[in-house]
C-alpha atoms as a PDB file:
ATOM      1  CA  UNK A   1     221.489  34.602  -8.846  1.00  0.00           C
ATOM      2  CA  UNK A   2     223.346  38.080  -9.513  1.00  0.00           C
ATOM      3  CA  UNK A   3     226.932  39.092  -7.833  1.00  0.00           C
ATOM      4  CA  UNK A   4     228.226  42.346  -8.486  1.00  0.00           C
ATOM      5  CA  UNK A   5     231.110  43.627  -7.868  1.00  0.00           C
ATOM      6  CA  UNK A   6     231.398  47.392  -6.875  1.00  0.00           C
ATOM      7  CA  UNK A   7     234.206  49.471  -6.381  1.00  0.00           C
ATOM      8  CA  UNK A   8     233.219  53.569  -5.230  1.00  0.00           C
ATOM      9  CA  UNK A   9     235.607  55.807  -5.511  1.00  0.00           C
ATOM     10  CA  UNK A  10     235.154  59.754  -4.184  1.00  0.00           C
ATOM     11  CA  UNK A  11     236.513  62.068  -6.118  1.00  0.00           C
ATOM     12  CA  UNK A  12     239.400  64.826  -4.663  1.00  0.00           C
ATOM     13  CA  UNK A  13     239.123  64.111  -1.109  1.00  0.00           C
ATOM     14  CA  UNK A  14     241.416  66.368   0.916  1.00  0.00           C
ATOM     15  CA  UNK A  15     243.625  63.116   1.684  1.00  0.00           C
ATOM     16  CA  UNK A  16     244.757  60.079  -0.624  1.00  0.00           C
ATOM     17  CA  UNK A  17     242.876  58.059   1.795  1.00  0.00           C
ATOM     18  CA  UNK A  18     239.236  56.921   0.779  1.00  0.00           C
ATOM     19  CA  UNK A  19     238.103  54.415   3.541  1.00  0.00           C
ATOM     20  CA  UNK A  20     236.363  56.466   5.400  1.00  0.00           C
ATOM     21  CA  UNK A  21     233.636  57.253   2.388  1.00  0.00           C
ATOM     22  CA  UNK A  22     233.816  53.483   1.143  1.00  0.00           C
ATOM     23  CA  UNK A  23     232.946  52.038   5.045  1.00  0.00           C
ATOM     24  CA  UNK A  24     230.040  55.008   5.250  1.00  0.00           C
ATOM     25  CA  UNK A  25     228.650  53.649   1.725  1.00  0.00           C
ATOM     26  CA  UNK A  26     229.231  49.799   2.727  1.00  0.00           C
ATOM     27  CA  UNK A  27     227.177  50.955   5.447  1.00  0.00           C
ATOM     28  CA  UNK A  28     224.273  52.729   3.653  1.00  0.00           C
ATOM     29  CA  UNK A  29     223.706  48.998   2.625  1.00  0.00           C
ATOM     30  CA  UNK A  30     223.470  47.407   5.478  1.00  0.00           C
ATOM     31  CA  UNK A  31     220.020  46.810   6.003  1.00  0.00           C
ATOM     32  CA  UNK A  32     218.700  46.328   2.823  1.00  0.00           C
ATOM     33  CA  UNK A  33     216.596  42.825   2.692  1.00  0.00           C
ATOM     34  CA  UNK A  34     217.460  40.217   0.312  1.00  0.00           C
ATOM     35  CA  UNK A  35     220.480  41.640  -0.233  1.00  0.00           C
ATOM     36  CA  UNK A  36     224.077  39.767   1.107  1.00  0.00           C
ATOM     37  CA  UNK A  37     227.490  41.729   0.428  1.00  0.00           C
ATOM     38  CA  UNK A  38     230.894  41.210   1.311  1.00  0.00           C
ATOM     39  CA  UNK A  39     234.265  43.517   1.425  1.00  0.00           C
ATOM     40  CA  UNK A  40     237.319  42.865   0.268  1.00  0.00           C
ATOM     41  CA  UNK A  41     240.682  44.970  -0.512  1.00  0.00           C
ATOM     42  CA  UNK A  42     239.393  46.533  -4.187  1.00  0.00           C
ATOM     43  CA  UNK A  43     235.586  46.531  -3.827  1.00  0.00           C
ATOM     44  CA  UNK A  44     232.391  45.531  -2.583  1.00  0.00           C
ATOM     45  CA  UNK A  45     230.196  41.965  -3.788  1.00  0.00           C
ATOM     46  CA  UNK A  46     226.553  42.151  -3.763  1.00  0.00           C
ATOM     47  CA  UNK A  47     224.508  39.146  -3.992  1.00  0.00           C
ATOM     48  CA  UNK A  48     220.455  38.859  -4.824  1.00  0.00           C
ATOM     49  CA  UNK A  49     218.060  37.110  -6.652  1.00  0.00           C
ATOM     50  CA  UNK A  50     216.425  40.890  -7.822  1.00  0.00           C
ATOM     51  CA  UNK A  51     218.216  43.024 -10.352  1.00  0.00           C
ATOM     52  CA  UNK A  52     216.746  45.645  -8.478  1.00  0.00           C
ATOM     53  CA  UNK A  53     218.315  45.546  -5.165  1.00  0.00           C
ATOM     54  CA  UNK A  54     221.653  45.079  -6.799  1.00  0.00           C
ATOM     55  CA  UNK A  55     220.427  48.478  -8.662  1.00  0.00           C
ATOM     56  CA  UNK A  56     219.153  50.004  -5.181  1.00  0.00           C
ATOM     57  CA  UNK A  57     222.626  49.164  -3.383  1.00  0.00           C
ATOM     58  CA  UNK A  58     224.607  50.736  -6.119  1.00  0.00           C
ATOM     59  CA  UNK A  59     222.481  53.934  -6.089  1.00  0.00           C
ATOM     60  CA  UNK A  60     222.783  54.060  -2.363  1.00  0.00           C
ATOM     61  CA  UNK A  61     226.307  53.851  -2.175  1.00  0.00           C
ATOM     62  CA  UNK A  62     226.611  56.946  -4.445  1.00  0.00           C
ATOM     63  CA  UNK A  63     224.669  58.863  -3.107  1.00  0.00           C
ATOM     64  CA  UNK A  64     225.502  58.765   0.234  1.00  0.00           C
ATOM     65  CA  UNK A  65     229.368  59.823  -0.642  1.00  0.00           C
ATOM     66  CA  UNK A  66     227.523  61.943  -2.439  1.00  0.00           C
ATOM     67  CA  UNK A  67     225.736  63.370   0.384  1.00  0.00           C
ATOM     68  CA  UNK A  68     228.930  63.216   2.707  1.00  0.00           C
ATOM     69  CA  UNK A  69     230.692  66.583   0.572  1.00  0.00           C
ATOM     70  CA  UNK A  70     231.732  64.645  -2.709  1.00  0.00           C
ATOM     71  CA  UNK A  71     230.777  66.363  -5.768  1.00  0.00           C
ATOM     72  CA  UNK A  72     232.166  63.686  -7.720  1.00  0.00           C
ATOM     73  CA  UNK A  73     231.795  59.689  -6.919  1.00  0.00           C
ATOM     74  CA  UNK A  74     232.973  57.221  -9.935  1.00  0.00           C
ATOM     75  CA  UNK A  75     231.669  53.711  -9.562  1.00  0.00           C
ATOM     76  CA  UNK A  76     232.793  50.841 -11.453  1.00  0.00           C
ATOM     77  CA  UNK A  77     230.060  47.763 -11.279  1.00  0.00           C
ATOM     78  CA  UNK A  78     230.652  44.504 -13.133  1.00  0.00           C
ATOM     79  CA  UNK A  79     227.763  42.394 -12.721  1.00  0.00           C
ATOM     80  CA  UNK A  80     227.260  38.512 -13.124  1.00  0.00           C
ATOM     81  CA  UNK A  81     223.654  37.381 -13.678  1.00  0.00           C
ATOM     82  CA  UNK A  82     223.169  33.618 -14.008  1.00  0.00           C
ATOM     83  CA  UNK A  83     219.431  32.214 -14.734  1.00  0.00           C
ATOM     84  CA  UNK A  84     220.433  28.544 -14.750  1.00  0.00           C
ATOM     85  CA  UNK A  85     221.064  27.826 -11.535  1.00  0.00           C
ATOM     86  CA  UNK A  86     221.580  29.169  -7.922  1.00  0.00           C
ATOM     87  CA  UNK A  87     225.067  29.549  -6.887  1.00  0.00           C
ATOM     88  CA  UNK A  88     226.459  31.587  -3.904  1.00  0.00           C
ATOM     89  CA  UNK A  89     229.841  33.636  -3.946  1.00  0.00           C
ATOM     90  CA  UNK A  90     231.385  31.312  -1.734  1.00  0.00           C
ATOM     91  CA  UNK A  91     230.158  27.934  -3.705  1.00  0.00           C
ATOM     92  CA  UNK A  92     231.939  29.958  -7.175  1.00  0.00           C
ATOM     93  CA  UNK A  93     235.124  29.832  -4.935  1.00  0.00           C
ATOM     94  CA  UNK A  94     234.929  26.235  -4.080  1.00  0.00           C
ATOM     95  CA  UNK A  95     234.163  25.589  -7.863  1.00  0.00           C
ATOM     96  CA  UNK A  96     237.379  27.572  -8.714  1.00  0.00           C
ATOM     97  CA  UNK A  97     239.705  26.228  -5.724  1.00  0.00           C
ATOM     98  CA  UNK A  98     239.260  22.283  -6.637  1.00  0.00           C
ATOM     99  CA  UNK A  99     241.351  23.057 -10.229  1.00  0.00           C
ATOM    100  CA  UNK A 100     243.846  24.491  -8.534  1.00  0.00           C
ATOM    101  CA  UNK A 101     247.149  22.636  -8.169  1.00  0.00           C
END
């Protein structure tokens, strides 16, 4: 299973604001098979079992800020890939919640 995290972040917009581009990329992902994702306040998860959709999402995302007047998108991706067994985002919580006090 691979999760990535992905955080997109246009480039001198004419406002401080940036939601606008991040919900049109979050969007450009939408309907892409295979592939599960999930917001939160400082990025974007992606989960699949292919490398390549994780790759596909990530390429998406840019270029559609890209493609919506940006000249300059920078993306930070940090990527867990785990062979030994299938584990969703929300099954790594639970793992990290029962050692908590």
């Amino acid at each position: 299973m691979i999760h990535a995290e992905i955080s997109v972040y246009p480039m001198a917009t004419k406002t401080t604001s940036a939601s606008f581009y991040i919900a049109k990329a979050i969007e450009s992902i939408q309907k892409i098979e295979n592939l599960k994702y999930e917001i939160n306040s400082m990025g974007t998860i992606l989960e699949s079992d292919d490398m390549d959709l994780i790759n596909k999402a990530t390429k998406q995302m840019t270029e559609t800020v890209h493609n919506l007047g940006m000249d300059r998108v920078e993306v930070v991706i940090k990527i867990d890939s785990r062979k030994d067994k299938q584990q969703s985002g929300k099954e790594k919580l639970e793992s990290i919640k029962k050692h908590l006090n």
